[in-house]
Protein backbone atom coordinates (compact mmCIF):
# COMPACT_ATOMS: atom_id res chain seq x y z
CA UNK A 1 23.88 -29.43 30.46
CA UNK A 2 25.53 -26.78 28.04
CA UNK A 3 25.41 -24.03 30.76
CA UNK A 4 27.32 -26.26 33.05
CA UNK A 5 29.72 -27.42 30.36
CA UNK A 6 30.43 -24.14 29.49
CA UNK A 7 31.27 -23.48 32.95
CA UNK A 8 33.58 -25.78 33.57
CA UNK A 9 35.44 -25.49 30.32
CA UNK A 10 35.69 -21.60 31.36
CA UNK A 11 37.16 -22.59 34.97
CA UNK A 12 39.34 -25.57 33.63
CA UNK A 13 40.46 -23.73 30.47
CA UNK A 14 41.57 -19.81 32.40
CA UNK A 15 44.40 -21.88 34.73
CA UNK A 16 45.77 -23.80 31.76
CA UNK A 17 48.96 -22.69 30.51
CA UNK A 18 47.99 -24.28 26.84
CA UNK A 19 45.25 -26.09 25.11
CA UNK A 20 44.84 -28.63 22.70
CA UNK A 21 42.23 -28.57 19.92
CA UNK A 22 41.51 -31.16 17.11
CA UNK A 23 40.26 -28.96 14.14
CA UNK A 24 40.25 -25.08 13.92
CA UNK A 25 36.03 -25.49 14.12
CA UNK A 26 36.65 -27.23 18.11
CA UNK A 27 38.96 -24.56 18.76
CA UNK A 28 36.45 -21.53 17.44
CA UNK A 29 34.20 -23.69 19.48
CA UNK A 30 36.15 -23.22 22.69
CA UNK A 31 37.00 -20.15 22.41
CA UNK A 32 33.10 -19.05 22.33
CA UNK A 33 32.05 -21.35 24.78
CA UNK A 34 34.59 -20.63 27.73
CA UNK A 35 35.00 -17.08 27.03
CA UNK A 36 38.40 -17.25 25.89
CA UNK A 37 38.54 -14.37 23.00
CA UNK A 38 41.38 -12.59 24.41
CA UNK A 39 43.25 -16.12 25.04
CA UNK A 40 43.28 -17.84 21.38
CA UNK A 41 46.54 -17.92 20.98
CA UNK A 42 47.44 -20.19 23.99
CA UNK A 43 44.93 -22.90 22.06
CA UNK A 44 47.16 -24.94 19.40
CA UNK A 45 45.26 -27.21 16.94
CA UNK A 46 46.70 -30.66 16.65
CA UNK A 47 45.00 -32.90 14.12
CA UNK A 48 43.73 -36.74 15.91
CA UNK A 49 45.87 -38.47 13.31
CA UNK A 50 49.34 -38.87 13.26
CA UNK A 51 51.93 -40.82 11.08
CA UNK A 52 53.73 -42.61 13.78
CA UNK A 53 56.92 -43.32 11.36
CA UNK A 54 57.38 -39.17 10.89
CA UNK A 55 56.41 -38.46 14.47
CA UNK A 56 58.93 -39.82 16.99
CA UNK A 57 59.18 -38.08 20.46
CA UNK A 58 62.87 -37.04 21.18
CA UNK A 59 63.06 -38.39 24.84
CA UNK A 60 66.59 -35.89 25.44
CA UNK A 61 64.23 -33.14 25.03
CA UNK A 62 61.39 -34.57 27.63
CA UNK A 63 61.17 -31.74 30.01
CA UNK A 64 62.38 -32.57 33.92
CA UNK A 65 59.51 -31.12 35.88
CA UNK A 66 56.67 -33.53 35.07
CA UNK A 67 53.48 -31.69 33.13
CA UNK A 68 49.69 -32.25 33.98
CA UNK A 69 47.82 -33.36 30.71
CA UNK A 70 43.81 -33.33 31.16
CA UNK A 71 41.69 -34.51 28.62
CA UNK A 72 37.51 -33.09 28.21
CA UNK A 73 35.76 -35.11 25.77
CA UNK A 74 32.38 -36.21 25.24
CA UNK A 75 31.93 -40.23 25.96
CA UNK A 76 29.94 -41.37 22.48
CA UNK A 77 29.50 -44.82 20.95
CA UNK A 78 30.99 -43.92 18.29
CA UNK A 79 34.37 -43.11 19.23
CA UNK A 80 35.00 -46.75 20.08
């Protein structure tokens, strides 16, 4: 299962104009495992948890063309 994971990380990740990463160690992580060495910068590390009463999208500054969000995780109990 990890060779075809890191498969289709490398073929979802090379046609996406950015990334997302929780923690510097899942970016590192992505970075090895879809080849992306050359393309770290385009990966930006957002922490899961926010403070919803300092973080308040500005909806004047939503972009017009819609954007494409797609989200690779791995399905565990424990994540609720």
């Amino acid at each position: 299962a990890g060779v075809i994971l890191s498969r289709v990380l490398q073929t979802t990740l090379c046609t996406a104009n950015a990334t997302i990463a929780v923690s510097h160690a899942c970016r590192d992580n992505l970075v090895l495992r879809a080849h992306l060495k050359t393309e770290r910068q385009r990966i930006s590390i957002i922490p899961n948890a926010i403070d919803p009463s300092k973080f308040t999208p500005n909806p004047s500054k939503r972009p017009e063309k819609r954007i494409q969000v797609a989200v690779v995780s791995r399905l565990v109990y424990r994540k609720g």
